[in-house]
Structures are given as C-alpha cells and as structure tokens.
PDB file of N, CA and C in Angstrom:
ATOM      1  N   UNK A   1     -11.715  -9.794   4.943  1.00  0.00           N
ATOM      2  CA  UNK A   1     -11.838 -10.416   3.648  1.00  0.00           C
ATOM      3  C   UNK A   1     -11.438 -11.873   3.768  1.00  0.00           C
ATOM      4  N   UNK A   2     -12.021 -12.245   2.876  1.00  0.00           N
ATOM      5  CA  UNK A   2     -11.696 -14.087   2.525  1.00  0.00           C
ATOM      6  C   UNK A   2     -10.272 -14.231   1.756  1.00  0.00           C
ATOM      7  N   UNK A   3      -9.780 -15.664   1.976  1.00  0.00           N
ATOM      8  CA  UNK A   3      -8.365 -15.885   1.178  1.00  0.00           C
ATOM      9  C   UNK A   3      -8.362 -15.894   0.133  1.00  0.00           C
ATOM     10  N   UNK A   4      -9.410 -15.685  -1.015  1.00  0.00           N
ATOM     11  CA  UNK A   4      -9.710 -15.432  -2.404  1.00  0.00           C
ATOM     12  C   UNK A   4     -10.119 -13.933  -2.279  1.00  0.00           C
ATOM     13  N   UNK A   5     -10.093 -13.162  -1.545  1.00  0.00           N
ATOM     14  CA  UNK A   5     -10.358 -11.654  -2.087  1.00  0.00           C
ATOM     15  C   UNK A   5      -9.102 -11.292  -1.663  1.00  0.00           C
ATOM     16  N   UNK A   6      -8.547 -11.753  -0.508  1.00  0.00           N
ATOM     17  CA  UNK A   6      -6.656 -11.463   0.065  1.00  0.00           C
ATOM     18  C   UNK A   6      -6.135 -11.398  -1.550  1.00  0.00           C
ATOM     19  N   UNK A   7      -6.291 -12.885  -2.037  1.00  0.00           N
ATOM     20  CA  UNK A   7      -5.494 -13.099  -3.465  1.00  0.00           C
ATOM     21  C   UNK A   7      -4.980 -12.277  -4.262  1.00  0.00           C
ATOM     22  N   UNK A   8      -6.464 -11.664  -4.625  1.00  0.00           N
ATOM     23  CA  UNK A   8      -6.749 -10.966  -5.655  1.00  0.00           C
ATOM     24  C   UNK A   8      -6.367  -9.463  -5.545  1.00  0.00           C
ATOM     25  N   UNK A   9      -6.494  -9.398  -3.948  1.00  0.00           N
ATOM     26  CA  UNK A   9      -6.252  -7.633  -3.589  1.00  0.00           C
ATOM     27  C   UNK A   9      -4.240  -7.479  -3.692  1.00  0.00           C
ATOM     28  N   UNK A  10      -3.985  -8.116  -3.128  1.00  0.00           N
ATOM     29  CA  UNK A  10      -2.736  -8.351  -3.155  1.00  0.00           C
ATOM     30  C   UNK A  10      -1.653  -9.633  -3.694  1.00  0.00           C
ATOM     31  N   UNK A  11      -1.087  -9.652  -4.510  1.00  0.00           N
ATOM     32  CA  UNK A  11      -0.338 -10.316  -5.206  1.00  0.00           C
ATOM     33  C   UNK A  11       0.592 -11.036  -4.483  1.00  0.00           C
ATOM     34  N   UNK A  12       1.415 -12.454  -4.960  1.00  0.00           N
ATOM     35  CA  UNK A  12       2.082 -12.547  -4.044  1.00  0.00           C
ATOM     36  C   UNK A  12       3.687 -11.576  -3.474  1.00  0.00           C
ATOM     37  N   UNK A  13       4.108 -10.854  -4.494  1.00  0.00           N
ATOM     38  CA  UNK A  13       4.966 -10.377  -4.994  1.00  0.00           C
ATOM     39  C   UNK A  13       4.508  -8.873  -4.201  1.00  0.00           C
ATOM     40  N   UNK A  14       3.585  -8.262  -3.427  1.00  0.00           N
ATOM     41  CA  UNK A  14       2.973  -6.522  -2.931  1.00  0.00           C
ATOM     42  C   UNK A  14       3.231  -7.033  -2.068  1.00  0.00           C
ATOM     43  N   UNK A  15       3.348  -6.058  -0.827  1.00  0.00           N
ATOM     44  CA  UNK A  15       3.522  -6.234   0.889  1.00  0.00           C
ATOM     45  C   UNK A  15       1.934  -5.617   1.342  1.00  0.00           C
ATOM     46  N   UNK A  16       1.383  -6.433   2.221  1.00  0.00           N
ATOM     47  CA  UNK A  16      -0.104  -6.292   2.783  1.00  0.00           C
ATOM     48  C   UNK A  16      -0.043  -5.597   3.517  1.00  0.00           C
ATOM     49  N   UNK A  17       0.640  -4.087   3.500  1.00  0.00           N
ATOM     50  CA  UNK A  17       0.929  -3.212   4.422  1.00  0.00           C
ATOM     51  C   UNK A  17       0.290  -2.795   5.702  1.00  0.00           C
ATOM     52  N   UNK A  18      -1.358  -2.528   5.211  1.00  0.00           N
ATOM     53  CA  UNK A  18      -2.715  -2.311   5.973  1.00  0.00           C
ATOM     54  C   UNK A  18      -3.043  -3.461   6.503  1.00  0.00           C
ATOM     55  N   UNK A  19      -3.012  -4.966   6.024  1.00  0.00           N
ATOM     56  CA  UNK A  19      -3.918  -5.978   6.213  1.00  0.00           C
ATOM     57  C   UNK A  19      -3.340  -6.733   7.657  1.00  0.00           C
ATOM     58  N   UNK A  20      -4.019  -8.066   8.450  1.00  0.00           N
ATOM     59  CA  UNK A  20      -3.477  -8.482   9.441  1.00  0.00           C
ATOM     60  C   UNK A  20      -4.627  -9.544   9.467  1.00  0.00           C
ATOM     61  N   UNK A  21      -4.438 -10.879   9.606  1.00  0.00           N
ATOM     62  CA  UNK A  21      -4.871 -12.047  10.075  1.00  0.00           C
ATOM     63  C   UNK A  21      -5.736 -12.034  11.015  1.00  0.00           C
ATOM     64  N   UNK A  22      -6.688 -12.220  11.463  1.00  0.00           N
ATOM     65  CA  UNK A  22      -7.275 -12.563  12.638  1.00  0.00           C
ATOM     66  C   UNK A  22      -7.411 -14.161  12.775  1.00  0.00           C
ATOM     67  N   UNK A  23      -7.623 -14.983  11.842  1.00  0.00           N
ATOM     68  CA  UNK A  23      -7.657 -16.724  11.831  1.00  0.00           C
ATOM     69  C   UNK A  23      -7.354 -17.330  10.699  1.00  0.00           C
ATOM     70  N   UNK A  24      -6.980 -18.187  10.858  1.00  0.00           N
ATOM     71  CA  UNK A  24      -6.348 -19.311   9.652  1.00  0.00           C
ATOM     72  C   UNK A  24      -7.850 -19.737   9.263  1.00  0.00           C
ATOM     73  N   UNK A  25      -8.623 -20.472  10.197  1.00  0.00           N
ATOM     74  CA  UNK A  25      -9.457 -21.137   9.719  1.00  0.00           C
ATOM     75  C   UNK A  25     -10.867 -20.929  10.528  1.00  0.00           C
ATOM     76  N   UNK A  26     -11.965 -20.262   9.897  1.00  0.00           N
ATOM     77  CA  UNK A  26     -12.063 -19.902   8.502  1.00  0.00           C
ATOM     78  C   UNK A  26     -10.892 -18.617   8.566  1.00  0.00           C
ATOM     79  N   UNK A  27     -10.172 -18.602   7.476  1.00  0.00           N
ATOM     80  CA  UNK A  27      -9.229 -17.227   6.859  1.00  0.00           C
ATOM     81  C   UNK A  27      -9.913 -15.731   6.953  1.00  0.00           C
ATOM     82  N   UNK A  28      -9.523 -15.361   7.554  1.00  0.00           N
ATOM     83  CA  UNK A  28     -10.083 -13.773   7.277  1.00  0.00           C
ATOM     84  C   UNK A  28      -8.791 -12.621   7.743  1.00  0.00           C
ATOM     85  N   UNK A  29      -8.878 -11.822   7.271  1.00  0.00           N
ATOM     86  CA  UNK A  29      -8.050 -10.941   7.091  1.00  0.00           C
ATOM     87  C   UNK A  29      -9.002  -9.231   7.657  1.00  0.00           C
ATOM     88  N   UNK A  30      -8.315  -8.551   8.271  1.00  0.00           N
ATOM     89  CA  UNK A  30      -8.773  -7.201   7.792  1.00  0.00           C
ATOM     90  C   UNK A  30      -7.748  -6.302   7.211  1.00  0.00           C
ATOM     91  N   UNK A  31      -8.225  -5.508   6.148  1.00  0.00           N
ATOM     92  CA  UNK A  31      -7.648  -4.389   5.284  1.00  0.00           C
ATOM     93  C   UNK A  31      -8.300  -3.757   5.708  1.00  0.00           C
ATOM     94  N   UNK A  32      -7.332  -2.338   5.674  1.00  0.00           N
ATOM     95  CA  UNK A  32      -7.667  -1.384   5.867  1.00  0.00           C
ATOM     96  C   UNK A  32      -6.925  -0.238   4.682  1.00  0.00           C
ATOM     97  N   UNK A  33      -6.136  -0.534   3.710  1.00  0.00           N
ATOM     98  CA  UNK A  33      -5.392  -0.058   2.835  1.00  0.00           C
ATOM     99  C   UNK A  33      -6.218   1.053   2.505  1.00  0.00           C
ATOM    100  N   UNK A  34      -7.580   1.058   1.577  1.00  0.00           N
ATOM    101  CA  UNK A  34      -8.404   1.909   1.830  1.00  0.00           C
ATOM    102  C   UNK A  34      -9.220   2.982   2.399  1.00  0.00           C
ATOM    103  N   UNK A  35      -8.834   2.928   3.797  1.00  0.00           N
ATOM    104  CA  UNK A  35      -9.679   3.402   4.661  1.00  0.00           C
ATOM    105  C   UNK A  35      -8.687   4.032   5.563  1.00  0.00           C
ATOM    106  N   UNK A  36      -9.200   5.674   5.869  1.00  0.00           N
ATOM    107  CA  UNK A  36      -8.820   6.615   6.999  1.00  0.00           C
ATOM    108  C   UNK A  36      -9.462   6.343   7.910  1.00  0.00           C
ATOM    109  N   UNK A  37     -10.364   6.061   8.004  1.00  0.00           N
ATOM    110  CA  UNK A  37     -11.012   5.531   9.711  1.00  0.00           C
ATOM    111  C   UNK A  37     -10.558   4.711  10.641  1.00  0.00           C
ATOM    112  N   UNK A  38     -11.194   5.241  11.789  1.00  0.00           N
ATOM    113  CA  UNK A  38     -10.258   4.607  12.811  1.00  0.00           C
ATOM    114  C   UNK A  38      -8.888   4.708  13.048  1.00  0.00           C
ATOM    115  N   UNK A  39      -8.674   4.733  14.318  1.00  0.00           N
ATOM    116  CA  UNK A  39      -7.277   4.608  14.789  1.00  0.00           C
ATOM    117  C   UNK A  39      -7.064   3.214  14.702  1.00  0.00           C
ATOM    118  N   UNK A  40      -7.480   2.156  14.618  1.00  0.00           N
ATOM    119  CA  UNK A  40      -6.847   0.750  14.731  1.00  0.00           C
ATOM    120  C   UNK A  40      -5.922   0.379  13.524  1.00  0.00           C
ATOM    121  N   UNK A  41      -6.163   1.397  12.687  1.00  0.00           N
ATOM    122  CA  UNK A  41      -4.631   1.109  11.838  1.00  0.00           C
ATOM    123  C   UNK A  41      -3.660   1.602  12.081  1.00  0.00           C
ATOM    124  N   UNK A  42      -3.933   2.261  12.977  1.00  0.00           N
ATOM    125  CA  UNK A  42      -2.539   2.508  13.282  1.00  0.00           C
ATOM    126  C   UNK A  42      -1.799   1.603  13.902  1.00  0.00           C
ATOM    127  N   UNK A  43      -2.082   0.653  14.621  1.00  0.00           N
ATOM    128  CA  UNK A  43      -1.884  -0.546  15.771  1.00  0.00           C
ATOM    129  C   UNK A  43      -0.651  -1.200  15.178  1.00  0.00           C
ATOM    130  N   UNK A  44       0.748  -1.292  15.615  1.00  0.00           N
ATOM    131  CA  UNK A  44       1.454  -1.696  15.307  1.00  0.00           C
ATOM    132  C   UNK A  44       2.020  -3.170  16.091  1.00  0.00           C
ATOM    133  N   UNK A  45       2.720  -3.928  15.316  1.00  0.00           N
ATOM    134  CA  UNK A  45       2.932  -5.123  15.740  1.00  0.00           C
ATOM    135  C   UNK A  45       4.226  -5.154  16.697  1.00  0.00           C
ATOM    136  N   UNK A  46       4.663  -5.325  17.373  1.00  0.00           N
ATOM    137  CA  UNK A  46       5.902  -5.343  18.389  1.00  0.00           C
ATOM    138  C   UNK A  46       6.674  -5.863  17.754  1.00  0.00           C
ATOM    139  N   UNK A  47       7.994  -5.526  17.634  1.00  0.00           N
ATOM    140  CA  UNK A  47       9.118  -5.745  17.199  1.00  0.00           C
ATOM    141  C   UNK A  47       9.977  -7.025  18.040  1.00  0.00           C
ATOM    142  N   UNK A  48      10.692  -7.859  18.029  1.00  0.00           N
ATOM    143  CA  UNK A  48      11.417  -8.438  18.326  1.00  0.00           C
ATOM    144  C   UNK A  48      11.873  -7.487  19.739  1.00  0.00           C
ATOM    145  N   UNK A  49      11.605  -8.771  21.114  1.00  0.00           N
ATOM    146  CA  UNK A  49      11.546  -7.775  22.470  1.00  0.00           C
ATOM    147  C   UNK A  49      10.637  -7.055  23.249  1.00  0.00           C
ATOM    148  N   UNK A  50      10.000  -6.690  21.930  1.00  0.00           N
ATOM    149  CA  UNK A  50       9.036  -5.789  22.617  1.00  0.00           C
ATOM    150  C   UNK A  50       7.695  -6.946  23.210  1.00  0.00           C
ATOM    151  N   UNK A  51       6.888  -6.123  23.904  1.00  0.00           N
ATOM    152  CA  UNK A  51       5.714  -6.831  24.667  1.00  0.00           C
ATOM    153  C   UNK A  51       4.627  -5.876  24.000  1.00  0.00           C
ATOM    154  N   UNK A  52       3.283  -6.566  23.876  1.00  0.00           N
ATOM    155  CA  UNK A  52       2.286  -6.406  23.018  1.00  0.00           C
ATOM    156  C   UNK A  52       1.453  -5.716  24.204  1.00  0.00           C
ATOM    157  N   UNK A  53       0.465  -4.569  24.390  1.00  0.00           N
ATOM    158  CA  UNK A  53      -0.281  -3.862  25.395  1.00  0.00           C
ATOM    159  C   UNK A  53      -1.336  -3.760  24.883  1.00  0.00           C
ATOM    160  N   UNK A  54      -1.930  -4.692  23.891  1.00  0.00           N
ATOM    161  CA  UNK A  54      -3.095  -4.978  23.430  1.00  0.00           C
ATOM    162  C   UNK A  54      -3.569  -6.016  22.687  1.00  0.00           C
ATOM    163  N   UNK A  55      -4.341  -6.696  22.470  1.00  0.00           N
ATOM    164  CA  UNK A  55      -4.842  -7.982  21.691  1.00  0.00           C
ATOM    165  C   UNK A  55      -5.692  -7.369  21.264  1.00  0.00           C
ATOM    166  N   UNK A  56      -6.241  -8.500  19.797  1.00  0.00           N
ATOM    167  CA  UNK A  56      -7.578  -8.087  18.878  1.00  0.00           C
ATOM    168  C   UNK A  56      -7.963  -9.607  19.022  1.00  0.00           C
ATOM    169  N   UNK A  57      -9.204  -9.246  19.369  1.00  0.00           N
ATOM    170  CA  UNK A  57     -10.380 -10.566  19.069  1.00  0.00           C
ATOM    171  C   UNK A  57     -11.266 -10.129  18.328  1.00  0.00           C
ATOM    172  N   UNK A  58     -11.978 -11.357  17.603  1.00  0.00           N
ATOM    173  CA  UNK A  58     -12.814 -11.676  17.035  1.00  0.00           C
ATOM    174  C   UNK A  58     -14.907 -11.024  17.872  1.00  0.00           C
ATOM    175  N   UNK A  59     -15.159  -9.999  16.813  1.00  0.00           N
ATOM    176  CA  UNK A  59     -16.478  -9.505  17.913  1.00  0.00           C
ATOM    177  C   UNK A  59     -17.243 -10.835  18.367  1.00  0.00           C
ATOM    178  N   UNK A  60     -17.872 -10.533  19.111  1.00  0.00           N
ATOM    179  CA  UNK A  60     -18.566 -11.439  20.073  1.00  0.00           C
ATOM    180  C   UNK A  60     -19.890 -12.475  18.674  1.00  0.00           C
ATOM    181  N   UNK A  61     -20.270 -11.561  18.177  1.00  0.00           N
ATOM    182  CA  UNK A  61     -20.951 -12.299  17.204  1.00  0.00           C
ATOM    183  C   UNK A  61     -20.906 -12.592  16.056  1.00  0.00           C
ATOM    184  N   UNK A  62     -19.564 -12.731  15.915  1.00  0.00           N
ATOM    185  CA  UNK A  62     -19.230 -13.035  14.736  1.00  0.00           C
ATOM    186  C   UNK A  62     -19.142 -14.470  14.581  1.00  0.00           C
ATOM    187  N   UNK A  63     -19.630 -14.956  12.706  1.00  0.00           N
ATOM    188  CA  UNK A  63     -19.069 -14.529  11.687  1.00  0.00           C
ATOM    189  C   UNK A  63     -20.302 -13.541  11.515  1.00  0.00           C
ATOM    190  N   UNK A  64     -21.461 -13.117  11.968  1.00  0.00           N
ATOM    191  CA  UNK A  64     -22.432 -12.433  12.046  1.00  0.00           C
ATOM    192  C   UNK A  64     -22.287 -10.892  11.553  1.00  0.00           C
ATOM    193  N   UNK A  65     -21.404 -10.334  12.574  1.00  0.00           N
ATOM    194  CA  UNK A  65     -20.930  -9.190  12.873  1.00  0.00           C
ATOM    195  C   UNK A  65     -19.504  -9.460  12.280  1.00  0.00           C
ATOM    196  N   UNK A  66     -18.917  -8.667  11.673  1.00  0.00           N
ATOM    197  CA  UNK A  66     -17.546  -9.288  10.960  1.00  0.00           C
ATOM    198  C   UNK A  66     -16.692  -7.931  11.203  1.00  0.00           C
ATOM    199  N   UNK A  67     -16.358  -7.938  12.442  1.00  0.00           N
ATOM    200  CA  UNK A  67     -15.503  -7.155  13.313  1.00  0.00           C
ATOM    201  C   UNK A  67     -14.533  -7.685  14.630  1.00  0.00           C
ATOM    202  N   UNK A  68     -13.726  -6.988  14.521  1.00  0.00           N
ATOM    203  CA  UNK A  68     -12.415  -7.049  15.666  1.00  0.00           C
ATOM    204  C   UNK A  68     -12.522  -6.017  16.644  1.00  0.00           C
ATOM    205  N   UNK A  69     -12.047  -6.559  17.823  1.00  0.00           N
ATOM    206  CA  UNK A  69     -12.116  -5.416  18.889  1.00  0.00           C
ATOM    207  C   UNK A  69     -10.539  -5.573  19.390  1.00  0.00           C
ATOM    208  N   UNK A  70     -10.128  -4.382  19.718  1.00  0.00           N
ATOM    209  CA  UNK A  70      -8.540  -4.305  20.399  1.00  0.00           C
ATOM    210  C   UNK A  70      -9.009  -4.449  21.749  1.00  0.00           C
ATOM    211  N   UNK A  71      -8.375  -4.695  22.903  1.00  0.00           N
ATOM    212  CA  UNK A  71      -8.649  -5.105  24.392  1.00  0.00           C
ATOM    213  C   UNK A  71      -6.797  -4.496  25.027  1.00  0.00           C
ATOM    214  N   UNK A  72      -7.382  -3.622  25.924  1.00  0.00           N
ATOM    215  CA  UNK A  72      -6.004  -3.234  26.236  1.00  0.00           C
ATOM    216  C   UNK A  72      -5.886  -4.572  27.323  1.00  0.00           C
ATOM    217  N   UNK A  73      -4.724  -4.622  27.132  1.00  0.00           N
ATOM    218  CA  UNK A  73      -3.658  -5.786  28.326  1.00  0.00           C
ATOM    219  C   UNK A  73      -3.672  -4.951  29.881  1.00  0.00           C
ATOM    220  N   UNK A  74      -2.979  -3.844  29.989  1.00  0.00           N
ATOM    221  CA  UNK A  74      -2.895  -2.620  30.459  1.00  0.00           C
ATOM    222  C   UNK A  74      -3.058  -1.388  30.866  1.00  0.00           C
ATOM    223  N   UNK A  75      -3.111  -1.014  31.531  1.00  0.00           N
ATOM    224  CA  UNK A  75      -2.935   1.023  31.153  1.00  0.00           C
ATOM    225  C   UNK A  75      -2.386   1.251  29.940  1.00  0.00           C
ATOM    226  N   UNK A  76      -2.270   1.559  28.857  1.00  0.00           N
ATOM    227  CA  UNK A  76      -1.510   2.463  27.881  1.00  0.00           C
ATOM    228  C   UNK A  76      -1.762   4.254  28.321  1.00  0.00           C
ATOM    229  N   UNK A  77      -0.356   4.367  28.379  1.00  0.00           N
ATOM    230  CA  UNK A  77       0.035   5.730  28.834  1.00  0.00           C
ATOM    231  C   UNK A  77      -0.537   6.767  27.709  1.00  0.00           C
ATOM    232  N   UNK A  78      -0.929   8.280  28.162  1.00  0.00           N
ATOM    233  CA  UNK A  78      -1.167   8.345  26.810  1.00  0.00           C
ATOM    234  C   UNK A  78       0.020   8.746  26.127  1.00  0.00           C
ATOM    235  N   UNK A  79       0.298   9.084  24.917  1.00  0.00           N
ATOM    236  CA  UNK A  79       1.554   9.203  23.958  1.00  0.00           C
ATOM    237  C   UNK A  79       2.347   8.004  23.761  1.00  0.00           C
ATOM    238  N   UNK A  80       1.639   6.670  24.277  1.00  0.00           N
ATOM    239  CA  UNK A  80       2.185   5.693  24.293  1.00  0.00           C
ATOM    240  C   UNK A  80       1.864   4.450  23.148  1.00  0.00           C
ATOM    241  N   UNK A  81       2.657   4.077  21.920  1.00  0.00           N
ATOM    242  CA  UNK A  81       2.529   3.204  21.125  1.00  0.00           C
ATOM    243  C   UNK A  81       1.216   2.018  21.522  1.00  0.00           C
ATOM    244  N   UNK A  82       0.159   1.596  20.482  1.00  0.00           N
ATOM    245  CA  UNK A  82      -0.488   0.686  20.983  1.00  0.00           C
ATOM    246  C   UNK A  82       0.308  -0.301  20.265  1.00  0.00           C
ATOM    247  N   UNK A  83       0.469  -1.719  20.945  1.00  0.00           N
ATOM    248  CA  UNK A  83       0.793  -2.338  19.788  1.00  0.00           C
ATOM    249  C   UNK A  83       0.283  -3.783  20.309  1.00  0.00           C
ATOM    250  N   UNK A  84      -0.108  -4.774  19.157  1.00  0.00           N
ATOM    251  CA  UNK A  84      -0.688  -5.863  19.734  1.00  0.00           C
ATOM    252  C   UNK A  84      -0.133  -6.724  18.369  1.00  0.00           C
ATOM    253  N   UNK A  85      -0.289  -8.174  18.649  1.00  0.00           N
ATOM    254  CA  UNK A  85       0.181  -9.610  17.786  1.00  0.00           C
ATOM    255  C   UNK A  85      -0.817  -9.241  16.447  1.00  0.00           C
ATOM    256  N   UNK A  86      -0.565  -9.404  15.290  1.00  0.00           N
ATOM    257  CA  UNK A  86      -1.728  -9.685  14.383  1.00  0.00           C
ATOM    258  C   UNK A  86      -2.269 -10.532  14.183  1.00  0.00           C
ATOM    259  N   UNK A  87      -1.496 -11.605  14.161  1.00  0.00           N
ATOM    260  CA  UNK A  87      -1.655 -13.506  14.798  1.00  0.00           C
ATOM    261  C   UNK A  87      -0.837 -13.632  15.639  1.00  0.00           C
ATOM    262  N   UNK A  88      -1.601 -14.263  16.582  1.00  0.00           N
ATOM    263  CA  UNK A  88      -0.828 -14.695  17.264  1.00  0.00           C
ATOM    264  C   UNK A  88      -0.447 -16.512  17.759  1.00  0.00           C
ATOM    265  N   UNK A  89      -1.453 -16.915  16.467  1.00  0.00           N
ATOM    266  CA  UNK A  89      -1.461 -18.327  16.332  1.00  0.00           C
ATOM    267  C   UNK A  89      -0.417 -18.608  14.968  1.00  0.00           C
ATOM    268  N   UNK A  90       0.333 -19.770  14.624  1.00  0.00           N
ATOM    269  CA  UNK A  90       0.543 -20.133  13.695  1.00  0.00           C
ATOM    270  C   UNK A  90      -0.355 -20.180  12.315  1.00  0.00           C
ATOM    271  N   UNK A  91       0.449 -19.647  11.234  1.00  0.00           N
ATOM    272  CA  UNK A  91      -0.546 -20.300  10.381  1.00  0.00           C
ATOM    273  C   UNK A  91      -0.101 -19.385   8.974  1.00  0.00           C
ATOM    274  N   UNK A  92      -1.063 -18.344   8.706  1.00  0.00           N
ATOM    275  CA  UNK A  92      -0.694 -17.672   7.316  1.00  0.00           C
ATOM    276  C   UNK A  92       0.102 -16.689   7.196  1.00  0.00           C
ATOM    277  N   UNK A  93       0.144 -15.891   8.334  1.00  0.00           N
ATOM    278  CA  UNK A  93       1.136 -15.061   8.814  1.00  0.00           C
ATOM    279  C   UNK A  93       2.476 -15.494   9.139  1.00  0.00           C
ATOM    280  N   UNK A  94       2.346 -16.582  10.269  1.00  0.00           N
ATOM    281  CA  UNK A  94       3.452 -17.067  10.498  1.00  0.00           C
ATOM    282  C   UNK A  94       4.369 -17.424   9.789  1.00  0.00           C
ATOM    283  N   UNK A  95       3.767 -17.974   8.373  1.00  0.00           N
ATOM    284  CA  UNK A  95       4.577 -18.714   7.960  1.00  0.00           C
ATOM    285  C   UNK A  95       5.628 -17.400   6.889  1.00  0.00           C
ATOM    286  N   UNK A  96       5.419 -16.058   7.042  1.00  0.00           N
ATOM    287  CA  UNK A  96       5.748 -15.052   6.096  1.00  0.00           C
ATOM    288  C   UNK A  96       5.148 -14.557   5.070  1.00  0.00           C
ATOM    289  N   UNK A  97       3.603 -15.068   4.857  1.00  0.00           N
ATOM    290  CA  UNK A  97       3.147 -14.153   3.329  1.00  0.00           C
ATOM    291  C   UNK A  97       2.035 -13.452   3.620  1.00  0.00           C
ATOM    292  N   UNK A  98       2.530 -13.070   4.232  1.00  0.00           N
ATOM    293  CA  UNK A  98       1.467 -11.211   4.912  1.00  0.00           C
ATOM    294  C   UNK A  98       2.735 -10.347   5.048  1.00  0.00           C
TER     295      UNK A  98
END
C-alpha cells in the first residue's frame, strides 16, 4: 500500500502489527493484517543481537508486479525462526511510526 492508504488503514495512535516497509521512496508498505496466506507473515524481525537469516526485496519487476520476495542468507534449519530487517534503510520505520 501507498502512504495515504498506510494513513487511513492505521491511525497514528494503532500498532501496524501485520505491516512492514519495503521503501521510503516511492513509500510502500505490505499488510498483511487481513490475510491468512502465506507464511511470510509470519517473518519476524530480530531482536536486538540477533542476526537476520533472511532479507525481502523488492520483485524483479516491480512497480509492475507489486511483490516481495524473502531470500534466505543461509541454511535455515528446519524448526528454525525466519527472521529478516523490515527496513533496513533509514527512513519511516526507522524513525518509530510503524
């Protein structure tokens, strides 16, 4: 979603529980608040310490295709947490309002 549908879906005052940054500029976001599909919501962000065993990029043809792909870093073991940056650039996230 765009930073005017972010707005509107979530207040500043709600926590974007589902949602995660992929770029500042152009802004896009994916939610998933809605949606049981896929395992990529499950994808959790590493905690302070921890090391990330996966990245999300931007699909190859996008803004075309308006999808993210996870890319393991690693082996992930199985029974093993995926977890990757949601940004990992400065910017809307960084600054705390996600």
């Amino acid at each position: 979603m765009n930073e005017e549908q972010y707005a509107r879906r979530y207040p500043a005052d709600e926590p974007a529980v589902y949602a995660f940054q992929l770029s500042a500029e152009p802004f896009i976001v994916i939610d998933a608040r809605d949606s049981t599909a896929g395992v990529a919501r499950y994808i959790n962000e590493p905690s302070k310490g921890m090391r990330a065993n996966a990245r999300f990029e931007l699909h190859p043809d996008f803004p075309k295709v308006k999808r993210a792909v996870c890319i393991a870093l690693r082996d992930i073991l199985v029974g093993e947490e995926i977890l990757a940056r949601y940004n990992a650039t400065k910017g809307y996230y960084a600054e705390g309002k996600m």
